[in-house]
C-alpha atoms as a PDB file:
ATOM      1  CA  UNK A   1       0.000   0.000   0.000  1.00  0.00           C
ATOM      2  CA  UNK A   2       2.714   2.092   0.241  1.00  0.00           C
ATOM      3  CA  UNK A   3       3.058   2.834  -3.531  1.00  0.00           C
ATOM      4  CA  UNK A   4      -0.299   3.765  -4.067  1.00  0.00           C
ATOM      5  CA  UNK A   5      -0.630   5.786  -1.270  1.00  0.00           C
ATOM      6  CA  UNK A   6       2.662   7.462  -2.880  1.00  0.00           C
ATOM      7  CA  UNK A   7       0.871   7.279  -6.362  1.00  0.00           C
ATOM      8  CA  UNK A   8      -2.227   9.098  -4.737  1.00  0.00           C
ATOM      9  CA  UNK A   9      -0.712  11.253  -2.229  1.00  0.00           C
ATOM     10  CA  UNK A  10       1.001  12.487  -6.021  1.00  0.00           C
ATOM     11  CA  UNK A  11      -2.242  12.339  -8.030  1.00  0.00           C
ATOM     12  CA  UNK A  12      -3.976  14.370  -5.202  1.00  0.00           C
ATOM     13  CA  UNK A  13      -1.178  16.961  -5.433  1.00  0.00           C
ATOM     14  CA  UNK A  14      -1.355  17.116  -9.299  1.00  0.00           C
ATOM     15  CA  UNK A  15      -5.022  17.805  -8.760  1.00  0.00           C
ATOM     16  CA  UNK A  16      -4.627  20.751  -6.456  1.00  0.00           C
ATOM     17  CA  UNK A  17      -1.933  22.252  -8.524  1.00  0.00           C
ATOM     18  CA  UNK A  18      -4.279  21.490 -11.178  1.00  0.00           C
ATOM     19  CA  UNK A  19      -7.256  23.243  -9.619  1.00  0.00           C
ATOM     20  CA  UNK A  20      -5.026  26.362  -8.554  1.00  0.00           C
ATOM     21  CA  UNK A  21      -3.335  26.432 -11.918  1.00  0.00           C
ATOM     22  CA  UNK A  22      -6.909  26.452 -12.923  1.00  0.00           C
ATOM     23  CA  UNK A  23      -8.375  28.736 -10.599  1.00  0.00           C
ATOM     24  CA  UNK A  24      -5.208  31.636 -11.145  1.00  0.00           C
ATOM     25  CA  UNK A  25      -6.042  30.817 -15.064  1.00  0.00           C
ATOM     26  CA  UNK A  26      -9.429  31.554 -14.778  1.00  0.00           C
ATOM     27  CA  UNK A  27      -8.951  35.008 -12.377  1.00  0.00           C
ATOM     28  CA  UNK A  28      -6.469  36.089 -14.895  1.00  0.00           C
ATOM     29  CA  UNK A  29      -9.127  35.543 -17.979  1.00  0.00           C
ATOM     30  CA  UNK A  30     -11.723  37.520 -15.459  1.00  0.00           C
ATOM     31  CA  UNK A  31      -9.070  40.429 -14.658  1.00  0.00           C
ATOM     32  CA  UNK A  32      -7.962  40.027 -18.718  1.00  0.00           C
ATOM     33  CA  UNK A  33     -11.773  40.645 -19.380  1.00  0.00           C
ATOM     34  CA  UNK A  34     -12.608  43.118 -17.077  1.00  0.00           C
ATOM     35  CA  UNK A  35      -9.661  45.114 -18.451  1.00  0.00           C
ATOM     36  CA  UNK A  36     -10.800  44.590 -22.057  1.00  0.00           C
ATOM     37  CA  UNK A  37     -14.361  45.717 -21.004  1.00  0.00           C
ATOM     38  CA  UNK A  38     -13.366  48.561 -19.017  1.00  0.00           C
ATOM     39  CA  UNK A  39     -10.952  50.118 -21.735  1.00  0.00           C
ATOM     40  CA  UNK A  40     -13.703  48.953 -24.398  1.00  0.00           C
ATOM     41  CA  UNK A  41     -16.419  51.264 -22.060  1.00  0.00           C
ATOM     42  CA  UNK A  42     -13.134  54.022 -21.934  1.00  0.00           C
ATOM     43  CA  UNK A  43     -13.145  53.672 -26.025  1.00  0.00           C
ATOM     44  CA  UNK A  44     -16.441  53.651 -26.361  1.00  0.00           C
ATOM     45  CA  UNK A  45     -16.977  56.778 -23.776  1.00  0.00           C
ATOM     46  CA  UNK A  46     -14.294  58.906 -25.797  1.00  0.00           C
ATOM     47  CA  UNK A  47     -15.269  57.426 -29.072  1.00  0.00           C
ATOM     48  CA  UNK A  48     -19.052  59.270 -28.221  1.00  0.00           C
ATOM     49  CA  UNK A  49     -17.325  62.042 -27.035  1.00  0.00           C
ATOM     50  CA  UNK A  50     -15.598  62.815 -30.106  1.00  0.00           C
ATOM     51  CA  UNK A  51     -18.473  61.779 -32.082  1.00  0.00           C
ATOM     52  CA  UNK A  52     -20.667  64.373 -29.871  1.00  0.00           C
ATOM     53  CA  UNK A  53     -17.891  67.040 -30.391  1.00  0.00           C
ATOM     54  CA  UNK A  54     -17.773  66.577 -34.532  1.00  0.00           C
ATOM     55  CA  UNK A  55     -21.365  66.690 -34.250  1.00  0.00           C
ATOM     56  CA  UNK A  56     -21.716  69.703 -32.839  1.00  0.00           C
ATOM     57  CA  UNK A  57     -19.037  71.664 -34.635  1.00  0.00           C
ATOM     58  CA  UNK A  58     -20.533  70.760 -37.412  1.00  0.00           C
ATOM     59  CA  UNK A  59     -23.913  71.779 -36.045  1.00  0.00           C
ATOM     60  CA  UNK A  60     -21.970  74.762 -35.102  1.00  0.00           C
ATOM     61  CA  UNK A  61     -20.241  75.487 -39.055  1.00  0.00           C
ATOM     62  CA  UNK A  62     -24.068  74.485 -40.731  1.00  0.00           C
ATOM     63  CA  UNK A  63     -25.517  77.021 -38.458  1.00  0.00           C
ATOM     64  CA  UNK A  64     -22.810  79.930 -39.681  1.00  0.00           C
ATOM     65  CA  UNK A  65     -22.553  78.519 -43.211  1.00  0.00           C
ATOM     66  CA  UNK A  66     -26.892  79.304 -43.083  1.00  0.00           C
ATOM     67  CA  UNK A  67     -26.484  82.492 -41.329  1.00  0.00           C
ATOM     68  CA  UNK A  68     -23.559  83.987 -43.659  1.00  0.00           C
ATOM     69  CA  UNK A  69     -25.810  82.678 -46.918  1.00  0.00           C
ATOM     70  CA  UNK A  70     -28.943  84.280 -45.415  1.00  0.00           C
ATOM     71  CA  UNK A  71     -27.066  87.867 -44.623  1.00  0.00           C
ATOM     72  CA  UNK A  72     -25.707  87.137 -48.538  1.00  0.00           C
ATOM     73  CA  UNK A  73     -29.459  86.919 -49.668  1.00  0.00           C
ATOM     74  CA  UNK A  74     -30.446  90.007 -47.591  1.00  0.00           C
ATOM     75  CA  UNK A  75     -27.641  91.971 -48.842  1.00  0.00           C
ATOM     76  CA  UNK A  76     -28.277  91.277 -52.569  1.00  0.00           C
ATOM     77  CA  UNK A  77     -32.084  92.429 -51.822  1.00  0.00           C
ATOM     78  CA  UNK A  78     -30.777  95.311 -50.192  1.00  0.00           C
ATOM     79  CA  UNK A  79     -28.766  96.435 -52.911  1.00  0.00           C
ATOM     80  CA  UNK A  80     -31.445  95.329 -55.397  1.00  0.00           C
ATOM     81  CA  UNK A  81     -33.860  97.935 -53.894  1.00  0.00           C
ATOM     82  CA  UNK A  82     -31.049 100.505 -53.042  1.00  0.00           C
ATOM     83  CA  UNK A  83     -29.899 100.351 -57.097  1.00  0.00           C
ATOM     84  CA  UNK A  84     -34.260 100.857 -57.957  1.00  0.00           C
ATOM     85  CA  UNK A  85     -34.156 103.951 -55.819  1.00  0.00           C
ATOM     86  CA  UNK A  86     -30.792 104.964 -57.514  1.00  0.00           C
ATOM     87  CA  UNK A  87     -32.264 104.355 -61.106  1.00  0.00           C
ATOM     88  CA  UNK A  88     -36.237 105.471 -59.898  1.00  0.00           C
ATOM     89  CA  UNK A  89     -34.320 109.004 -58.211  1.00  0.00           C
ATOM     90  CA  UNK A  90     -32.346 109.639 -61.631  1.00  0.00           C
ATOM     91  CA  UNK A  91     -35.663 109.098 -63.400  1.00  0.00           C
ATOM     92  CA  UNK A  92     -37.448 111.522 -61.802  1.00  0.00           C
ATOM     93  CA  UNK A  93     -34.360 114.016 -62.250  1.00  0.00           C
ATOM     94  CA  UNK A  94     -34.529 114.081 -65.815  1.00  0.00           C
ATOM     95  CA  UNK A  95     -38.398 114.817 -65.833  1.00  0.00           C
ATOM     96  CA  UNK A  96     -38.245 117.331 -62.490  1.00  0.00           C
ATOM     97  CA  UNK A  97     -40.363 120.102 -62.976  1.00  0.00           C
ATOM     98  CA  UNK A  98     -37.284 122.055 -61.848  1.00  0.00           C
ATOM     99  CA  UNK A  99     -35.491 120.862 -64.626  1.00  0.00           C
ATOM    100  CA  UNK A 100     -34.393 124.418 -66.519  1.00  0.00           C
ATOM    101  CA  UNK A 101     -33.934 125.716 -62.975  1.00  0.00           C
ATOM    102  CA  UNK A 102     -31.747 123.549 -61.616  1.00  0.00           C
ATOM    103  CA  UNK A 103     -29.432 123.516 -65.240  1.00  0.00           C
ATOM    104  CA  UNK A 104     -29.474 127.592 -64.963  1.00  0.00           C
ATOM    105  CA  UNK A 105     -28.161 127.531 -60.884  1.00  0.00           C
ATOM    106  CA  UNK A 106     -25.206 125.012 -62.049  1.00  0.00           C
ATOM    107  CA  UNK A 107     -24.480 127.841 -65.485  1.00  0.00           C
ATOM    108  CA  UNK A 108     -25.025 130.928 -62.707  1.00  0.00           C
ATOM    109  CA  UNK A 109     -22.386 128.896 -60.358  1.00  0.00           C
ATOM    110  CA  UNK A 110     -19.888 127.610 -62.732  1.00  0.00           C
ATOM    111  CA  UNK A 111     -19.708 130.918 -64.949  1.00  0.00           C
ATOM    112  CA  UNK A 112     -16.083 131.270 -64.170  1.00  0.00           C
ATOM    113  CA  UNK A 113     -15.385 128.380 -66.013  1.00  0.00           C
ATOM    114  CA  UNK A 114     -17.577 128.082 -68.864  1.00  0.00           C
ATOM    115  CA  UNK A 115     -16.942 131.910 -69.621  1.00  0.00           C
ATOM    116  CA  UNK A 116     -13.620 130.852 -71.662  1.00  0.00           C
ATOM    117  CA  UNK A 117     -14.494 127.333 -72.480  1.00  0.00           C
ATOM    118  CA  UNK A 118     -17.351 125.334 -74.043  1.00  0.00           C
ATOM    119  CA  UNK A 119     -20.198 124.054 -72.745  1.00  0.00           C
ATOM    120  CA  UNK A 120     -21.839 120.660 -73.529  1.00  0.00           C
ATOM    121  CA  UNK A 121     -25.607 119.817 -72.299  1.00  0.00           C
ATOM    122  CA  UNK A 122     -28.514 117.311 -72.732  1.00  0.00           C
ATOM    123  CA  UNK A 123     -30.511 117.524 -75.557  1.00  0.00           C
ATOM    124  CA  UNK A 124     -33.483 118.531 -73.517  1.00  0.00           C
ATOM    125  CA  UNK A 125     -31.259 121.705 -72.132  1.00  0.00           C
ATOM    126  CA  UNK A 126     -29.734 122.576 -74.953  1.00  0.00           C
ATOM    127  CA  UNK A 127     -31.981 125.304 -75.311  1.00  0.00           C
ATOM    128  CA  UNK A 128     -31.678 126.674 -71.417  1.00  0.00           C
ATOM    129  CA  UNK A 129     -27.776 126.570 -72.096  1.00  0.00           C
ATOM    130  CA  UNK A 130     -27.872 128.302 -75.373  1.00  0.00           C
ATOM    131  CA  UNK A 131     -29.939 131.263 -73.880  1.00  0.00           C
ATOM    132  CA  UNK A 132     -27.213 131.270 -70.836  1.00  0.00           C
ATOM    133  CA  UNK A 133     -24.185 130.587 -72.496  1.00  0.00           C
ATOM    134  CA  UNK A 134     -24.391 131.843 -76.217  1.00  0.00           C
ATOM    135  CA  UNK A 135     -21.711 131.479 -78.106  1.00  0.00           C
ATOM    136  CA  UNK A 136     -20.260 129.200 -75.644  1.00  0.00           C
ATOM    137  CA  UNK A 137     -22.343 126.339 -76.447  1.00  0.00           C
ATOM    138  CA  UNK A 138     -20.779 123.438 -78.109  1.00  0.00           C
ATOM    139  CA  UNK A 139     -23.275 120.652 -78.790  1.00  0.00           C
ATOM    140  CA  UNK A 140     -25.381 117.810 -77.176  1.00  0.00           C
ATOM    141  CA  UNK A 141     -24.151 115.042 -75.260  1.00  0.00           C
ATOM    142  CA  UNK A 142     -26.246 112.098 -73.861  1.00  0.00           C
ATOM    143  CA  UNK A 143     -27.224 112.570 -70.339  1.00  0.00           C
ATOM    144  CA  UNK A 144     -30.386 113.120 -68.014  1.00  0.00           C
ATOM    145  CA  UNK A 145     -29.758 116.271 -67.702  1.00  0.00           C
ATOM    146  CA  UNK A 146     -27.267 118.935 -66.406  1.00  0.00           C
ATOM    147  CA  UNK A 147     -24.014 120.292 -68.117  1.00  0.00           C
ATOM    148  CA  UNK A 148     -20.471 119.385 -69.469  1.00  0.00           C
ATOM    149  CA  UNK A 149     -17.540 122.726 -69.103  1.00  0.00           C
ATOM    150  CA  UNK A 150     -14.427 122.461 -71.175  1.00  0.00           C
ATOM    151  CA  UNK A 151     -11.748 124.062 -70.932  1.00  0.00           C
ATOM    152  CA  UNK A 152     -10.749 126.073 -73.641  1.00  0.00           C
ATOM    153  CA  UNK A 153      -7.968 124.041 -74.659  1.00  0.00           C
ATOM    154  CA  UNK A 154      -9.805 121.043 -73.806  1.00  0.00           C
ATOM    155  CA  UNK A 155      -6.932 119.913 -71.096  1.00  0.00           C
ATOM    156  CA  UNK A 156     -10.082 120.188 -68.328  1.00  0.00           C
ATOM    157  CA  UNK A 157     -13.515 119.121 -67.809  1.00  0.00           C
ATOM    158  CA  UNK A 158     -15.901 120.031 -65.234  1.00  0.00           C
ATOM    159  CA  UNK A 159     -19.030 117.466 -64.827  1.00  0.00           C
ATOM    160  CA  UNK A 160     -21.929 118.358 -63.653  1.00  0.00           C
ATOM    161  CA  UNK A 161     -24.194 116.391 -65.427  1.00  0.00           C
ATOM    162  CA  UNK A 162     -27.185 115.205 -63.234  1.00  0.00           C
ATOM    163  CA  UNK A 163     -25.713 111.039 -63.224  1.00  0.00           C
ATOM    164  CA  UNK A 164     -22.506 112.534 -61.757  1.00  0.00           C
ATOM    165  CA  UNK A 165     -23.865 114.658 -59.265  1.00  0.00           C
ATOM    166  CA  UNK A 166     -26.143 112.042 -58.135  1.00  0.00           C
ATOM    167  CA  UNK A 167     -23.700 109.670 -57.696  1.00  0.00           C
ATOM    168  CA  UNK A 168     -21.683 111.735 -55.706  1.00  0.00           C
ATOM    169  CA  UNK A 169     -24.870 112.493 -53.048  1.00  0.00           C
ATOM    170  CA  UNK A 170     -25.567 109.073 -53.315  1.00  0.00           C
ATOM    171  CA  UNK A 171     -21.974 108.039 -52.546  1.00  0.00           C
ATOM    172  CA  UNK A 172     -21.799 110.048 -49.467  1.00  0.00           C
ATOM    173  CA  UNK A 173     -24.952 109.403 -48.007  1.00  0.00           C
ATOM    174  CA  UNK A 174     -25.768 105.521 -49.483  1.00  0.00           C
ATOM    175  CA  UNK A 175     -25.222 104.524 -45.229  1.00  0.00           C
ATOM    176  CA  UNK A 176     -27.704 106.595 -43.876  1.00  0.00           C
ATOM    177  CA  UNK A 177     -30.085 105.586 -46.648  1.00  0.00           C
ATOM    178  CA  UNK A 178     -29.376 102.478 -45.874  1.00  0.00           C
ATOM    179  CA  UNK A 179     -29.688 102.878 -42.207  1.00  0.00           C
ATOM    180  CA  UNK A 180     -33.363 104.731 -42.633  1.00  0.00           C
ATOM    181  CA  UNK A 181     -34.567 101.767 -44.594  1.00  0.00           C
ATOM    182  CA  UNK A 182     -33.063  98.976 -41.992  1.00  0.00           C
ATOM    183  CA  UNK A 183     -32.097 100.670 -39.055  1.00  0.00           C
ATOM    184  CA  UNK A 184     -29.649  98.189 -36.912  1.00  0.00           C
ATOM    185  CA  UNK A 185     -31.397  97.491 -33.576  1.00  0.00           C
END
């Protein structure tokens, strides 16, 4: 009996080294798992985060990509209407009922320089000018309606035509047009 006690005392060992070998084997997998899982959940956590963050940048860049475009559409309407006053205002210049009036102020003011050169005027003026001017009419050009001075050598010209004085007035005070038609809040 002496051998298989030895043979079993052996086999009994074997079996707890077994079981431990075992047990440790299976605590590591756990701990191995657990580890996988928790940096899996620490992945997945930052992995949302990130995916969160993107999504609300570009939440962020649709919103001022919208924004700009809709200021774009609102400017082009603004300076659709602002160009129909420009164009309706110039209209109305060439038919004022001032017309003659206003074309005899800019001869009575400008005299100094039309009185040696030539003066140039609208077709609808010409007239007005020639009873001004005389001699010192020189033709017709196209315009709504004001005049034309040059120089007698014809090194300088002075324009006062109605588009050019307009667009000067218009010029300095297009902001506070604008500003009466959409006042900033």
């Amino acid at each position: 009996m002496g051998l298989e006690r030895v043979v079993e005392e052996i086999l009994s060992r074997g079996r707890a080294e077994a079981e431990e070998i075992r047990k440790a084997a299976h605590a590591e997998r756990e701990r191995m798992l657990h580890d996988a899982r928790a940096e899996g959940a620490r992945l997945r956590l930052r992995r949302e985060q990130e995916a969160g963050a993107d999504a609300e940048r570009h939440r962020i860049q649709d919103l001022a990509r919208a924004e700009l475009e809709s200021k774009k559409i609102v400017l082009a309407a603004q300076k659709e209407l602002l160009d129909r006053v420009y164009a309706t205002v110039l209209q109305r210049l060439a038919s004022f009922a001032e017309h003659a009036s206003i074309v005899r102020v800019l001869l009575a003011s400008s005299q100094s320089d039309w009185q040696d050169g030539r003066v140039y005027a609208s077709p609808g003026d010409a007239e007005t000018v020639k009873a001004v001017v005389g001699p010192r009419f020189a033709g017709t050009i196209e315009t709504v309606g004001g005049i034309v001075i040059e120089s007698a050598d014809g090194s300088r010209k002075t324009d006062l035509r109605f588009e050019t004085l307009l667009a000067d007035v218009w010029r300095d005070s297009v902001r506070e047009v604008a500003e009466v038609l959409w006042p900033t809040r």
